[in-house]
Protein backbone atom coordinates (compact mmCIF):
# COMPACT_ATOMS: atom_id res chain seq x y z
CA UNK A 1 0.00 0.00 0.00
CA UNK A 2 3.06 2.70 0.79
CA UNK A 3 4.42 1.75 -2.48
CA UNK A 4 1.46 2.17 -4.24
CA UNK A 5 0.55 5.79 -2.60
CA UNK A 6 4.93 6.49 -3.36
CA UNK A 7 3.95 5.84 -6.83
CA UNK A 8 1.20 7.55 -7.16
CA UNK A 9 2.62 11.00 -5.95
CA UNK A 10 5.03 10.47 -8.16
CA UNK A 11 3.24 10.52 -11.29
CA UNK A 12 1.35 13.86 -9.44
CA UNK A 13 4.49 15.57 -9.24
CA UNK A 14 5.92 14.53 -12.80
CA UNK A 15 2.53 15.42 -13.98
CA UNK A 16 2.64 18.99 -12.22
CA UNK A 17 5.67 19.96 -13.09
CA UNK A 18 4.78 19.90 -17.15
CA UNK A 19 1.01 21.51 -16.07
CA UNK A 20 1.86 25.32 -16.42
CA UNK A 21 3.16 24.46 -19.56
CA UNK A 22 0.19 23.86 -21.38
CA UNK A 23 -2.86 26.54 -21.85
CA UNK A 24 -6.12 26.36 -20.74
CA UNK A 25 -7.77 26.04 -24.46
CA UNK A 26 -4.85 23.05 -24.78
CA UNK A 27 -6.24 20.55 -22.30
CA UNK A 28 -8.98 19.32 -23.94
CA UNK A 29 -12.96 18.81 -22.94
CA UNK A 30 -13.90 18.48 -19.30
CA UNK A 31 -13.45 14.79 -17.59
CA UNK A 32 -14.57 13.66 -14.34
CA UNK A 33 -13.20 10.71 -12.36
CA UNK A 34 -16.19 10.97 -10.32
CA UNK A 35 -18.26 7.40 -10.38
CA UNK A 36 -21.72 7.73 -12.07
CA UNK A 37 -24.25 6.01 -10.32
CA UNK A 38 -26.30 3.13 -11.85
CA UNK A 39 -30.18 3.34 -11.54
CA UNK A 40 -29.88 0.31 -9.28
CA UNK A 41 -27.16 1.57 -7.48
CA UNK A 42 -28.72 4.93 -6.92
CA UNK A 43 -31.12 2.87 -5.45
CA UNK A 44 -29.73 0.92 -2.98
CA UNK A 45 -27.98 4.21 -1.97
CA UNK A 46 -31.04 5.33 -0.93
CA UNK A 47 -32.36 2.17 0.67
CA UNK A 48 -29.07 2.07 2.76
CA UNK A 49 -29.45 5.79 3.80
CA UNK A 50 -33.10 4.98 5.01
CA UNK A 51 -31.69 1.89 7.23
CA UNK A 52 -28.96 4.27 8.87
CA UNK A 53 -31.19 6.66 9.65
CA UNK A 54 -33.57 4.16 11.37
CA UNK A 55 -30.32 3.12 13.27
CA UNK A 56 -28.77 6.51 13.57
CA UNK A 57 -32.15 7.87 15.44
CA UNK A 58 -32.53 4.92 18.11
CA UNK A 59 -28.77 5.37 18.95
CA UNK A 60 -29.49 9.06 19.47
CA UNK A 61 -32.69 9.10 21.35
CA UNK A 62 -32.00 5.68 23.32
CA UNK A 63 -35.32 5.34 23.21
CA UNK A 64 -36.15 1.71 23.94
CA UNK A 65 -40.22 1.91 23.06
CA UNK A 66 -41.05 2.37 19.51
CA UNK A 67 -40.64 -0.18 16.17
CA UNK A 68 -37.36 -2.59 15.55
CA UNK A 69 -35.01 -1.98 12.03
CA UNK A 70 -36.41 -3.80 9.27
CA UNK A 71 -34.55 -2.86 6.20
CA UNK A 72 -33.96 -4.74 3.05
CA UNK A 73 -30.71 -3.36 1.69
CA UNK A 74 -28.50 -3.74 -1.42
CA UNK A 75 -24.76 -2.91 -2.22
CA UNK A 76 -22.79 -3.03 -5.74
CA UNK A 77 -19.18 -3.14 -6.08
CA UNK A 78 -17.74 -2.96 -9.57
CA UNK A 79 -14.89 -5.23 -10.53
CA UNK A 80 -12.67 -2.43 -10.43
CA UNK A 81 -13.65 -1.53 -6.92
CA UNK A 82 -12.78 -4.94 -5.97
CA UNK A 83 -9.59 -4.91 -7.26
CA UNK A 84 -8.08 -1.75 -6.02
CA UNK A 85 -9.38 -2.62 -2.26
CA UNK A 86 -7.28 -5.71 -2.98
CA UNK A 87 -4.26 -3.87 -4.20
CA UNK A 88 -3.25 -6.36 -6.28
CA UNK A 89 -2.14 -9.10 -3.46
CA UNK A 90 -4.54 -11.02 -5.15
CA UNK A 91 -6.44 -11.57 -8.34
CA UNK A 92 -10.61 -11.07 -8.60
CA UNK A 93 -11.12 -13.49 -11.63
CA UNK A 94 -15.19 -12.19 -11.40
CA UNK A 95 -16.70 -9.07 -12.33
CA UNK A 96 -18.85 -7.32 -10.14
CA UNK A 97 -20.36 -8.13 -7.05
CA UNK A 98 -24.08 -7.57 -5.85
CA UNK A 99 -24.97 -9.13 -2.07
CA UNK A 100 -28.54 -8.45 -0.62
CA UNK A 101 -29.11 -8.54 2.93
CA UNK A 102 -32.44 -8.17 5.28
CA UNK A 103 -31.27 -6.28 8.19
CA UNK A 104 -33.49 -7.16 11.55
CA UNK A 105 -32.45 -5.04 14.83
CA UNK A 106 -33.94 -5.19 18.22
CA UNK A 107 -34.41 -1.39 18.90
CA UNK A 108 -34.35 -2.25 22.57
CA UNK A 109 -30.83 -3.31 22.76
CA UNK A 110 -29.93 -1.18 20.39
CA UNK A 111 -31.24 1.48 23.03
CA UNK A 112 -29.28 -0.44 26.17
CA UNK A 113 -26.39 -0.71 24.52
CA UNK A 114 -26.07 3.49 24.09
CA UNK A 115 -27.39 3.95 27.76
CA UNK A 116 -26.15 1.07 29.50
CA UNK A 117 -22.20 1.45 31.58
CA UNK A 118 -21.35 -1.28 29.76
CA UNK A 119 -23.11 -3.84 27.62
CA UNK A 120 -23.06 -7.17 25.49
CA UNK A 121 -25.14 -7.07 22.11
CA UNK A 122 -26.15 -9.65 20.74
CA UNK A 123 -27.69 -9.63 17.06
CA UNK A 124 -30.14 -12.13 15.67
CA UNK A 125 -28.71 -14.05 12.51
CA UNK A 126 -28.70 -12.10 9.83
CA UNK A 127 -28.24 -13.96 5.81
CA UNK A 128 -26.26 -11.86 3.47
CA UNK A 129 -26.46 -13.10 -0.35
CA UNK A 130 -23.99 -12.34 -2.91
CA UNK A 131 -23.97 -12.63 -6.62
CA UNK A 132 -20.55 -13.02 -8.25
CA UNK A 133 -20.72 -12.07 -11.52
CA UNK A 134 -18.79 -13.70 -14.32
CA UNK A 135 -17.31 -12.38 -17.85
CA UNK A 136 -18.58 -16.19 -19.30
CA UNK A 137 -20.58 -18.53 -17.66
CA UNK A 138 -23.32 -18.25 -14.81
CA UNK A 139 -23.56 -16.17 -11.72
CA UNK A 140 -22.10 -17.66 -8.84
CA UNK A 141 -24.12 -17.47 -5.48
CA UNK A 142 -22.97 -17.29 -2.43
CA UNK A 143 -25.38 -17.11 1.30
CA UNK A 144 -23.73 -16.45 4.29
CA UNK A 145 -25.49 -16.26 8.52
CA UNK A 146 -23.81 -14.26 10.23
CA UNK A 147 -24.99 -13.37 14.24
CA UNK A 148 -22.53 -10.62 15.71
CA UNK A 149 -21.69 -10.27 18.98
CA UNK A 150 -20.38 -6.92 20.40
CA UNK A 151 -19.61 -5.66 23.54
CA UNK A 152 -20.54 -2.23 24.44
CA UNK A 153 -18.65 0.28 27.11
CA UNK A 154 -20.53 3.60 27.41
CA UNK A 155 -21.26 4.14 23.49
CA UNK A 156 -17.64 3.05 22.45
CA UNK A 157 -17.33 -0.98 21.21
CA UNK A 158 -14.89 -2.51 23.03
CA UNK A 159 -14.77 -5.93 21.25
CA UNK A 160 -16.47 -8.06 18.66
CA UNK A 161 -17.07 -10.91 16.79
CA UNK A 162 -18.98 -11.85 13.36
CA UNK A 163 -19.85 -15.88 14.60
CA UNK A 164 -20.32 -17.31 10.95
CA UNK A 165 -23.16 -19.62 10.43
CA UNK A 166 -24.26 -21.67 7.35
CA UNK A 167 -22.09 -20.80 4.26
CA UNK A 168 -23.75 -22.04 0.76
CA UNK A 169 -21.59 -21.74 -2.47
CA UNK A 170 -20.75 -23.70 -5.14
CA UNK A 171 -18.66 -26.64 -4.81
CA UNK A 172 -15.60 -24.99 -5.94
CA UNK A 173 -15.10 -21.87 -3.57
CA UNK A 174 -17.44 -23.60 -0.57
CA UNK A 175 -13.85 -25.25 1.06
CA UNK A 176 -12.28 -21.61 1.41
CA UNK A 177 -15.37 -20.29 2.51
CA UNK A 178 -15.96 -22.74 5.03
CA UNK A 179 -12.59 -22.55 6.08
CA UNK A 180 -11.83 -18.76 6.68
CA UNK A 181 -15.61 -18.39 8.63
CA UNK A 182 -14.44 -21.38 10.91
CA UNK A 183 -11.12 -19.96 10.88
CA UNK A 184 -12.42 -16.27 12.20
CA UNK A 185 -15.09 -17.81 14.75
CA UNK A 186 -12.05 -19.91 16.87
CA UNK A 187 -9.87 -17.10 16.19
CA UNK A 188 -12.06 -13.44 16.03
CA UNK A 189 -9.32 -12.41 13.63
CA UNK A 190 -11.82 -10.25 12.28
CA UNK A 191 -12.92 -8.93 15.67
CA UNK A 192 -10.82 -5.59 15.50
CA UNK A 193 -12.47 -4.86 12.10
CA UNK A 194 -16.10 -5.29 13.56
CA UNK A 195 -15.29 -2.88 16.54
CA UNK A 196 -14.04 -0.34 14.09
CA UNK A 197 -16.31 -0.27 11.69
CA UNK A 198 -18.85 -0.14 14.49
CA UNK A 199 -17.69 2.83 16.16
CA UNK A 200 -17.07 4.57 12.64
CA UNK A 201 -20.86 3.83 12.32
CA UNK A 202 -21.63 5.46 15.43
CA UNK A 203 -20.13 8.66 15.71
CA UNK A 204 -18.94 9.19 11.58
CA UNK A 205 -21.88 7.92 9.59
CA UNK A 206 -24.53 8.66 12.75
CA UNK A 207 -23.35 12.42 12.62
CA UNK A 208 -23.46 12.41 8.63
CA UNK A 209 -27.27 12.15 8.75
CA UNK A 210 -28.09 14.04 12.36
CA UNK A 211 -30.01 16.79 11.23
CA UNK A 212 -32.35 14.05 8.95
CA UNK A 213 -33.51 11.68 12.31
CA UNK A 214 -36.48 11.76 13.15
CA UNK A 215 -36.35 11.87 16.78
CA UNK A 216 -33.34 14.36 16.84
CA UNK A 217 -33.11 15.87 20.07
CA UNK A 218 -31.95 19.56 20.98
CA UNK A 219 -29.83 19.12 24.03
């Protein structure tokens, strides 16, 4: 990764130094690295928006009476995506990737877990599905259960762990699968990732969307 980022300012400061050289009128139409959003990817935008906004306003208010998450949610990630978060340790021989999930929440230990000195959440098992899409030849499926487990200290996670159910994939991939989800529940090598991306949920993402919940309070 240092490499890459050495390389890449690199090629910002070659390409800088020539810049001044060249007139306005000489460099061309306008061009925008900015990713253009499917349709269906606009769409699941939203739909995840809605869901963290559900989440966002029970973690605020800590309100304990009221209705539980549902949300049916959707993410795409282009092949290119996939590759460049891989950095090129290892190959993606797919194209893109589309997993579905139905997220179901307790609000009340949501609540508990936001008012509560300390405290141990536990989620009910959630199924994530994921398409794997090839250049030739079908999709590939893959389902994975997944029931996390975090523990709570004021509103910071302390520590947590994914605990991998069922895994269904095609013959070919299902040994690594099963393997690395075995591997991670008698390890929790991916226990420091779950804390972190729950605590970036909670303060980051949660103060993204503050002024749109619902039961935003005025303190």
């Amino acid at each position: 990764m240092i490499a890459r980022f050495a390389t890449l300012a690199a090629f910002l400061l070659l390409f800088g130094a020539g810049f001044e050289a060249l007139g306005a009128e000489d460099l061309g139409p306008q061009v925008s690295s900015k990713r253009v959003l499917t349709l269906e990817e606009k769409a699941e935008k939203e739909a995840r928006k809605a869901c963290q906004i559900q989440i966002c306003d029970i973690l605020a208010t800590k309100e304990q009476i009221g209705p539980d998450v549902a949300c049916d949610i959707g993410w795409t990630w282009r092949a290119d995506e996939i590759t460049e978060a891989l950095d090129d340790h290892v190959e993606w021989p797919w194209g893109k990737v589309v997993c579905q999930s139905k997220i179901r929440l307790q609000r009340a230990p949501l609540a508990k877990a936001m008012s509560e000195p300390s405290y141990e959440l536990a989620m009910e098992t959630q199924t994530v599905r994921c398409t794997l899409y090839q250049n030739e030849g079908k999709p590939i499926v893959i389902e994975l259960a997944l029931a996390p487990k975090v523990m709570f200290m004021g509103t910071e996670a302390t520590k947590g762990q994914v605990n991998w159910g069922d895994v269904s994939a095609p013959a070919a991939i299902y040994p690594l699968l099963y393997l690395v989800t075995n591997l991670d529940n008698s390890t929790n090598f991916l226990g420091s990732e779950v804390v972190h991306q729950i605590n970036k949920f909670i303060h980051k993402d949660c103060d993204a969307v503050k002024d749109e919940l619902p039961g935003r309070r005025v303190n």
